[in-house]
N, C-alpha and C. Protein backbone atom coordinates (compact mmCIF):
# COMPACT_ATOMS: atom_id res chain seq x y z
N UNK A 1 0.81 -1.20 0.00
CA UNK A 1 0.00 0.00 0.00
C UNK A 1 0.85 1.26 0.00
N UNK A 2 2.01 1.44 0.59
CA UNK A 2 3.10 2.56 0.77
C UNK A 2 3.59 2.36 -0.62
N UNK A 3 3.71 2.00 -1.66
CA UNK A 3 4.51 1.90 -2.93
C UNK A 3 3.20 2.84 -3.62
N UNK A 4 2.06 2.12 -3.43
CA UNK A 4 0.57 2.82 -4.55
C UNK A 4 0.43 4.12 -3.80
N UNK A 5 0.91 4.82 -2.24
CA UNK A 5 0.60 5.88 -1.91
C UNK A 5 1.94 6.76 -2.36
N UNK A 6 2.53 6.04 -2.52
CA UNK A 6 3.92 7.33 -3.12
C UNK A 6 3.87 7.20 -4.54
N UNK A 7 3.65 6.23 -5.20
CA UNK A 7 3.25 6.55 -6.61
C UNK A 7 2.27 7.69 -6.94
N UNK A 8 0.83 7.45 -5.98
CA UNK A 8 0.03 8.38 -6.62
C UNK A 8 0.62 9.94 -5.58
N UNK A 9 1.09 10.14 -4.80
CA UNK A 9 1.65 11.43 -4.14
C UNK A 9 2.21 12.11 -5.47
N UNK A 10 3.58 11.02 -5.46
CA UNK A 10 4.40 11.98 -6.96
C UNK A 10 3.53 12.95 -8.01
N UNK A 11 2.50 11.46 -8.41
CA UNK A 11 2.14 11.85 -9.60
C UNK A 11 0.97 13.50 -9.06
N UNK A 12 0.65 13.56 -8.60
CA UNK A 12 -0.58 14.58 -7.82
C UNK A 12 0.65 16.10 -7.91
N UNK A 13 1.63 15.50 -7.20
CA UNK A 13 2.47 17.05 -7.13
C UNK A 13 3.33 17.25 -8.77
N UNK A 14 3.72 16.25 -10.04
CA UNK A 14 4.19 16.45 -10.57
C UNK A 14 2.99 17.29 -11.84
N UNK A 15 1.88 17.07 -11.33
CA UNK A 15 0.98 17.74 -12.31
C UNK A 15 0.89 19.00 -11.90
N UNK A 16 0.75 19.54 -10.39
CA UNK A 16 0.60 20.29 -9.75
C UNK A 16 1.50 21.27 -10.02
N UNK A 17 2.90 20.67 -10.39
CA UNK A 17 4.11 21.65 -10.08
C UNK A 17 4.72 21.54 -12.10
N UNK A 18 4.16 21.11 -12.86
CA UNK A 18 4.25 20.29 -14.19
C UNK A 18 6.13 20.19 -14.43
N UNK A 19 6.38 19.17 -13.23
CA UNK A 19 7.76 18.88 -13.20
C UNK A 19 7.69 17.50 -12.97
N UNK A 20 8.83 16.59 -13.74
CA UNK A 20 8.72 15.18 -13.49
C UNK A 20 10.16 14.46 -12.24
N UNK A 21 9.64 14.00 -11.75
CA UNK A 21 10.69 13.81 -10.29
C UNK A 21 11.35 12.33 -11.02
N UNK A 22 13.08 12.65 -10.59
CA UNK A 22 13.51 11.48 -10.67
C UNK A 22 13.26 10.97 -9.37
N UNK A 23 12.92 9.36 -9.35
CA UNK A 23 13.23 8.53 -7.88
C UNK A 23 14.13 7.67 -8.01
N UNK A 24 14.41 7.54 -6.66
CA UNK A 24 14.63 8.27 -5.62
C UNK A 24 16.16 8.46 -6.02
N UNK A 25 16.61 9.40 -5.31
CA UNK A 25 17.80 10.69 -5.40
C UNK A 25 18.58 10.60 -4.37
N UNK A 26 19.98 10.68 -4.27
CA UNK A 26 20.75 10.93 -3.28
C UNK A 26 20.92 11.69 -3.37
N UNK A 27 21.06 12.54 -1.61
CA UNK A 27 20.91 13.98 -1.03
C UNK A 27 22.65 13.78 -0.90
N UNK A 28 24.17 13.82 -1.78
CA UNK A 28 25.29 13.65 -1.48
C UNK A 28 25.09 12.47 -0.25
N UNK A 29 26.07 12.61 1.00
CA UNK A 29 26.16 11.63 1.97
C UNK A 29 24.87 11.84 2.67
N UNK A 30 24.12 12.24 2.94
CA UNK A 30 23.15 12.88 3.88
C UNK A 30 21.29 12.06 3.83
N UNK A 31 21.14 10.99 2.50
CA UNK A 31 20.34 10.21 2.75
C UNK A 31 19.64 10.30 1.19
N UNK A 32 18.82 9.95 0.82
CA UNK A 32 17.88 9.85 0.04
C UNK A 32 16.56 10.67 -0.30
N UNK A 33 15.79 11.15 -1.38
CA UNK A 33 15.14 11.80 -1.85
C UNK A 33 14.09 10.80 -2.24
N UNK A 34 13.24 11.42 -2.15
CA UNK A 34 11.55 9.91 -2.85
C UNK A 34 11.92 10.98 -4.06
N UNK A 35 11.80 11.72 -4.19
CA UNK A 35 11.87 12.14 -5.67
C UNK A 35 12.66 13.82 -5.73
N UNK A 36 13.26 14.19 -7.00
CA UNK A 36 13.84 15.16 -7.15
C UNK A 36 13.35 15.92 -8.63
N UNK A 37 13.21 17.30 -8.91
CA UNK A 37 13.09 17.76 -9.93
C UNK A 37 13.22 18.94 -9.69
N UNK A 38 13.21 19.47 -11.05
CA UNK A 38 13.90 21.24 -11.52
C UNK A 38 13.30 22.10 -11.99
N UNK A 39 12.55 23.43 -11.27
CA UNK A 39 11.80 24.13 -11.94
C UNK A 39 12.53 24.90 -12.80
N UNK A 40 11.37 25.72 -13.45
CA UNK A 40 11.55 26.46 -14.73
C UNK A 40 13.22 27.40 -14.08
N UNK A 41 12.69 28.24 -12.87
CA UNK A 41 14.06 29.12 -12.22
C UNK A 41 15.29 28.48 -12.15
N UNK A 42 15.24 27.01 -12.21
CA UNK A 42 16.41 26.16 -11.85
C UNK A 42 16.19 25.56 -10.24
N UNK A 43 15.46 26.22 -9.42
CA UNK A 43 15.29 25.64 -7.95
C UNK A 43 15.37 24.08 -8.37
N UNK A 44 15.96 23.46 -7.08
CA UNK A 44 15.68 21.89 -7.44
C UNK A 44 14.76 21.89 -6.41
N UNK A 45 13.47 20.88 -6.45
CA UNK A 45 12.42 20.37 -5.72
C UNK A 45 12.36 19.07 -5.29
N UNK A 46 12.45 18.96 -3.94
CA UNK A 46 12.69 18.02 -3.34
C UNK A 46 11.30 16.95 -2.83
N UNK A 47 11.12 15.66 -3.54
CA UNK A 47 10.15 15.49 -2.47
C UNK A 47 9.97 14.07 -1.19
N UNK A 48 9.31 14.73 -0.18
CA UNK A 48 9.44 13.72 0.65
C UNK A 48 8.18 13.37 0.69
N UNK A 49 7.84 11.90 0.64
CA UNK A 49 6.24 11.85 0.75
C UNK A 49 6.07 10.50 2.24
N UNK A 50 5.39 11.49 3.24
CA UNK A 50 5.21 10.42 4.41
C UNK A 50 4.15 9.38 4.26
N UNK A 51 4.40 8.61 4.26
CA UNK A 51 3.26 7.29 4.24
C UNK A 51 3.57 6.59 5.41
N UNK A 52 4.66 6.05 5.85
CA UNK A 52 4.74 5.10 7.40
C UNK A 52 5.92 5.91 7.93
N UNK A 53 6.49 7.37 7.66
CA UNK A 53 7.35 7.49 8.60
C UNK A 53 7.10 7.74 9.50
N UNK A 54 8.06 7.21 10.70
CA UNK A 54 7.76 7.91 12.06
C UNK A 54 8.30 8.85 12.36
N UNK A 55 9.01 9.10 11.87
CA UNK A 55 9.99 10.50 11.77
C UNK A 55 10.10 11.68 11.05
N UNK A 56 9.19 12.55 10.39
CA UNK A 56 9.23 12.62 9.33
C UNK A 56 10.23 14.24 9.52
N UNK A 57 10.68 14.59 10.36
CA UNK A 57 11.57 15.74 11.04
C UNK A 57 12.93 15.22 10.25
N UNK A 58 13.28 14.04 10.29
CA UNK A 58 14.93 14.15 9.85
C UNK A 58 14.89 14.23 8.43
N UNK A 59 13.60 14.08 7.52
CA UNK A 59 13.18 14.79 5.78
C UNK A 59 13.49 15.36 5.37
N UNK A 60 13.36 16.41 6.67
CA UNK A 60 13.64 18.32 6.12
C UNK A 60 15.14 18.29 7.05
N UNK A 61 15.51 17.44 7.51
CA UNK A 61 17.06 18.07 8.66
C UNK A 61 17.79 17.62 7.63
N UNK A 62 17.81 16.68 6.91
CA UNK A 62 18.94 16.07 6.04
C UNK A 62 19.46 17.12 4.83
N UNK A 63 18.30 17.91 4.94
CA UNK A 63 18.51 19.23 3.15
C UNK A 63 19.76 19.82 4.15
N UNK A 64 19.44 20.48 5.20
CA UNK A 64 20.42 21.38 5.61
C UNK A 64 21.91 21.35 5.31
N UNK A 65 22.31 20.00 5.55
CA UNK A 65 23.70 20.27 5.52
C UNK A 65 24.46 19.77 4.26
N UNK A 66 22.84 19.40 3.17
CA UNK A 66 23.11 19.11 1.44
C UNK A 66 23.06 20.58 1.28
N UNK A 67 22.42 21.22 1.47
CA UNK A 67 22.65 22.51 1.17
C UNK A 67 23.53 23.49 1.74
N UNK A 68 24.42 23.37 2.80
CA UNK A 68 25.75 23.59 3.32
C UNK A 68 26.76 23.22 2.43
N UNK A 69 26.92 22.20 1.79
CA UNK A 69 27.81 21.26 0.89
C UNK A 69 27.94 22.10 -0.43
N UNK A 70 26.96 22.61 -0.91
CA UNK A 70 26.45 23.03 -1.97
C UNK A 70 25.98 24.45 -2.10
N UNK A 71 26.70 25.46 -1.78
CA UNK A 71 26.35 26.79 -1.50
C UNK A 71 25.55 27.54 -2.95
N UNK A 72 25.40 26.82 -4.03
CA UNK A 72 25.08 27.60 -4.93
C UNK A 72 23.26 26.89 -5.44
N UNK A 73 23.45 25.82 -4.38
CA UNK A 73 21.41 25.38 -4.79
C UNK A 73 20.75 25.79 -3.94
N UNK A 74 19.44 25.99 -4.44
CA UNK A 74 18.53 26.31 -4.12
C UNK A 74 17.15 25.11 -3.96
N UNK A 75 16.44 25.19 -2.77
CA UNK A 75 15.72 23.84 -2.91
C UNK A 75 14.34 24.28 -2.41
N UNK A 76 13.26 23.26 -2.65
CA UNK A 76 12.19 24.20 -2.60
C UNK A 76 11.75 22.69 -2.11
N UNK A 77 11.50 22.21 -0.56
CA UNK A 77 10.84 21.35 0.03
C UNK A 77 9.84 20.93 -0.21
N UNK A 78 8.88 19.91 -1.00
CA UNK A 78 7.50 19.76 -0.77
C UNK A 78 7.37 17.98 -0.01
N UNK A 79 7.25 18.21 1.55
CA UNK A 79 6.69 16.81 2.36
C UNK A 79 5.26 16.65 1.95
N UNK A 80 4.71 15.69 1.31
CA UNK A 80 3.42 14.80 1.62
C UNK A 80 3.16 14.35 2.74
N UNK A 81 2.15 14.22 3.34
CA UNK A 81 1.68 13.38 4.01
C UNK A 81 -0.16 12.82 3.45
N UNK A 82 -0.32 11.60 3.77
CA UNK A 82 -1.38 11.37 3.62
C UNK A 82 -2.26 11.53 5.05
N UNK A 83 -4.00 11.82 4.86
CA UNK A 83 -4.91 11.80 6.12
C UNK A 83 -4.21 10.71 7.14
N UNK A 84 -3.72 9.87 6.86
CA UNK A 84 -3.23 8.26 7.91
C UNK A 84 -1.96 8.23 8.00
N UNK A 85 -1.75 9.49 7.60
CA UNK A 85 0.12 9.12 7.77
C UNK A 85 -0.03 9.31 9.23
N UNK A 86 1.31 7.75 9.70
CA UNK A 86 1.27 7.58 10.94
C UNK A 86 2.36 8.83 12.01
N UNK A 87 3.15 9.48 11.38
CA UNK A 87 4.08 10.57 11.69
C UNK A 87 3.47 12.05 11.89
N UNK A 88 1.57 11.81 10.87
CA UNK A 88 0.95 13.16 10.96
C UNK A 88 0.43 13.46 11.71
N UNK A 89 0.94 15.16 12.44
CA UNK A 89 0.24 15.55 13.93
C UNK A 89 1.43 14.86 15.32
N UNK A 90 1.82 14.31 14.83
CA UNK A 90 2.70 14.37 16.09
C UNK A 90 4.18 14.65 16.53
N UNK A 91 4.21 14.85 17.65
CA UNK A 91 5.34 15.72 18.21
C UNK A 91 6.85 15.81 17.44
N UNK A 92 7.03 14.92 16.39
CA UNK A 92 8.04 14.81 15.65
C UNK A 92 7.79 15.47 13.88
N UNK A 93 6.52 15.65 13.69
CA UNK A 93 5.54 16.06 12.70
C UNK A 93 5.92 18.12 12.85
N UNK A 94 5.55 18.54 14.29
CA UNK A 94 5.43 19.65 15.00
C UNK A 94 6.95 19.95 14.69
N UNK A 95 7.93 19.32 14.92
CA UNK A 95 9.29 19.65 15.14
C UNK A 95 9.70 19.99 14.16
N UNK A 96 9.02 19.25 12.83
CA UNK A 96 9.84 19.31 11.09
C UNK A 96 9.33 20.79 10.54
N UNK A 97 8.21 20.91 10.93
CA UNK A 97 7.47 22.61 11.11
C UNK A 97 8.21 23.35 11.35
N UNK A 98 8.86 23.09 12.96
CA UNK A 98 9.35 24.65 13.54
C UNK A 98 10.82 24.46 12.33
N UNK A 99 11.63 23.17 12.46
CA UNK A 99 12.86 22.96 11.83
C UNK A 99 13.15 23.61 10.44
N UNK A 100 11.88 23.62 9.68
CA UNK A 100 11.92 23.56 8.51
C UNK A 100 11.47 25.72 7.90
N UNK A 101 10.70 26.22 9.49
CA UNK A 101 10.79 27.80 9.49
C UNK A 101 12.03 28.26 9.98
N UNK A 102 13.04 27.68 10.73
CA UNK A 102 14.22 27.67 10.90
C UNK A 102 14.91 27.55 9.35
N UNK A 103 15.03 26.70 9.03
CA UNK A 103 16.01 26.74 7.63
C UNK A 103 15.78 27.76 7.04
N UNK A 104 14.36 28.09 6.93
CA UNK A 104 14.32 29.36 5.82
C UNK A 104 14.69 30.50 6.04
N UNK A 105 14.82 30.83 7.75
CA UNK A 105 15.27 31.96 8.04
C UNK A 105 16.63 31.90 8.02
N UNK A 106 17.55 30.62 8.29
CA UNK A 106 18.63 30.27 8.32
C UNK A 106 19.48 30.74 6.91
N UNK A 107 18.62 29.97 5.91
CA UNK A 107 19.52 29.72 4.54
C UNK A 107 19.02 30.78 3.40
N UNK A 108 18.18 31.73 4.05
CA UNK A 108 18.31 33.21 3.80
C UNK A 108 18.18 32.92 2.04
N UNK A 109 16.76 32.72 2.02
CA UNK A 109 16.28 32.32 0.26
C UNK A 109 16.93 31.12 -0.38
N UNK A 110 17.28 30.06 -0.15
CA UNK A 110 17.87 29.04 -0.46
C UNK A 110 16.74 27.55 0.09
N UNK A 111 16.16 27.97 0.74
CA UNK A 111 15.63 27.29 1.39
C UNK A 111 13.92 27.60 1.28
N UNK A 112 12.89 26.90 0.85
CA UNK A 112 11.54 27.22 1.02
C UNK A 112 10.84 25.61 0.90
N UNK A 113 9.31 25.38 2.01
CA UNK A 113 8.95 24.72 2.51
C UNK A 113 7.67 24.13 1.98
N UNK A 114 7.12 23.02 1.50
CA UNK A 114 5.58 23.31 1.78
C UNK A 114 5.51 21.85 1.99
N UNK A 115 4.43 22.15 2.93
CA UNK A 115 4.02 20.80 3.41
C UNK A 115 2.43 20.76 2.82
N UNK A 116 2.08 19.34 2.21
CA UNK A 116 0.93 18.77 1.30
C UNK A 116 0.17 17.60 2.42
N UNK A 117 -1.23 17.91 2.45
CA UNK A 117 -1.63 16.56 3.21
C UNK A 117 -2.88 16.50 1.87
N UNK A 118 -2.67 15.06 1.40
CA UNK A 118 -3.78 14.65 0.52
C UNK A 118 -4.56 13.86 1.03
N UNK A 119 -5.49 13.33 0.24
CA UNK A 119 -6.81 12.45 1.37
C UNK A 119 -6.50 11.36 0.13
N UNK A 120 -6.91 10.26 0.29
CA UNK A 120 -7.08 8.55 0.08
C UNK A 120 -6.78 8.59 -1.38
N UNK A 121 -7.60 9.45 -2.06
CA UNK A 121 -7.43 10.01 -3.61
C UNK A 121 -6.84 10.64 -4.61
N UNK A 122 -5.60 10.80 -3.53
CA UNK A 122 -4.71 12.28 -4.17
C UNK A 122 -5.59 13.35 -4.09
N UNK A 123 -6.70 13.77 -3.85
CA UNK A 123 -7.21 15.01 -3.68
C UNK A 123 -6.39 15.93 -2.62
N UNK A 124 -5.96 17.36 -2.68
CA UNK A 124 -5.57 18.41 -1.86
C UNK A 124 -6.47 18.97 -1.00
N UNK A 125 -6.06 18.08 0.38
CA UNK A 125 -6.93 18.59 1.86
C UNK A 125 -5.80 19.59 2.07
N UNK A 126 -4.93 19.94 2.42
CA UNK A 126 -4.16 21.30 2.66
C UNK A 126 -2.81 21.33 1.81
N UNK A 127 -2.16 22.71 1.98
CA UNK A 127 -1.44 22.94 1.17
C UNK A 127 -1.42 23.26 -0.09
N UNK A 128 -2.08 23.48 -1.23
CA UNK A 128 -2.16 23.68 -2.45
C UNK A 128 -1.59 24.82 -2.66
N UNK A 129 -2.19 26.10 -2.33
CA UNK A 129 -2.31 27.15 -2.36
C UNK A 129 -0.83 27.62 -1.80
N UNK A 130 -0.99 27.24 -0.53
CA UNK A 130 0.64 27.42 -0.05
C UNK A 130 2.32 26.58 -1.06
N UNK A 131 1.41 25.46 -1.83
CA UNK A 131 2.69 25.22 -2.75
C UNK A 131 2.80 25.85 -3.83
N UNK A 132 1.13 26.28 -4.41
CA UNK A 132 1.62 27.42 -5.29
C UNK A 132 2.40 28.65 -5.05
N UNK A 133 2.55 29.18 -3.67
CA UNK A 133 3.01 30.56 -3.48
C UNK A 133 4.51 30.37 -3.43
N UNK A 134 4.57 29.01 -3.14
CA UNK A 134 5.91 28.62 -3.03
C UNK A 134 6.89 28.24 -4.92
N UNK A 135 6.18 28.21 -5.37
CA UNK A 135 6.48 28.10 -6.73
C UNK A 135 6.79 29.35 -7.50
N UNK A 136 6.09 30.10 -7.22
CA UNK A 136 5.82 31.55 -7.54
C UNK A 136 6.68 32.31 -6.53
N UNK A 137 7.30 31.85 -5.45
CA UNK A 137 8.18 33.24 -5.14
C UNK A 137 9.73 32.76 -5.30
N UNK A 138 10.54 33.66 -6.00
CA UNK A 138 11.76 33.63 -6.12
C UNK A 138 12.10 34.50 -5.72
N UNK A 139 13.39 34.03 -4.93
CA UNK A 139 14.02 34.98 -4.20
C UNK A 139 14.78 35.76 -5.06
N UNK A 140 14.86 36.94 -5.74
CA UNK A 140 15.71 37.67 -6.63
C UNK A 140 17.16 37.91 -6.75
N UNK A 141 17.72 37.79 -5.37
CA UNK A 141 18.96 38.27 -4.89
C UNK A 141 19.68 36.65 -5.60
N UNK A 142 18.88 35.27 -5.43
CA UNK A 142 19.73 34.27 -6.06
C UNK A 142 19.97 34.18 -7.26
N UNK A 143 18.79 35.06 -8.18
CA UNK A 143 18.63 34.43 -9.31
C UNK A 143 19.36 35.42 -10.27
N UNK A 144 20.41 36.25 -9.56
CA UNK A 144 20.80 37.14 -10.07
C UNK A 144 20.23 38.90 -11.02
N UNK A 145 19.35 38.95 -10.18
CA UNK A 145 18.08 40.23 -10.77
C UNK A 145 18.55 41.22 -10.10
């Protein structure tokens, strides 16, 4: 069931974002990607899609120090979770939140977040709107403007 919920995750955000994700991706030494792709700006888009993690905080901790390594990318976070993800809503869920408004203030436009919760269908119960804004804002100072 976790293989048919990250299949249909991808496919939901790759229409959404009309970018096709390679899977899965190594983050350099720092772990693995469920999927990776490149918007139009060049941002690379990262995605993590929770289905049984229990952890889903070390998702967003692992970009940090790929993006330390790599001073010249730019990455644009999108975590899934499904309504039943077992990691959603709890105290380690809460942590990838605060962690992940930390990076952005940290990595000072290099860094942007959105978290997706879909329901059984791939339908968008939250987040949409917030991944569009996230698509749509570039930070200018990177992109050389």
């Amino acid at each position: 069931m976790a293989r048919e919920h990250q299949d249909l995750a991808a496919r939901v955000v790759e229409m959404a974002l009309g970018v096709r994700f390679e899977r899965p991706r190594k983050l350099g030494g720092w772990g693995q990607a469920d999927g990776c792709g490149v918007l139009a700006d060049g941002r690379l888009v990262v995605l993590e899609i929770e289905c049984a993690q229990k952890h889903p905080d070390t998702n967003i901790l692992k970009l940090w120090p790929y993006l330390e390594d790599d001073s010249a990318c730019s990455v644009l976070l999108v975590q899934v979770f499904f309504e039943a993800s077992l990691g959603r809503g709890s105290s380690r869920d809460r942590l990838g939140a605060w962690l992940a408004e930390r990076m952005q203030r940290e990595l000072a436009g290099r860094f942007r977040y959105c978290r997706l919760v879909l329901g059984q269908d791939g339908s968008f119960l939250e987040g949409l709107a917030a991944l569009k804004d996230a698509v749509a804002h570039v930070d200018a100072s990177r992109m050389g403007t």
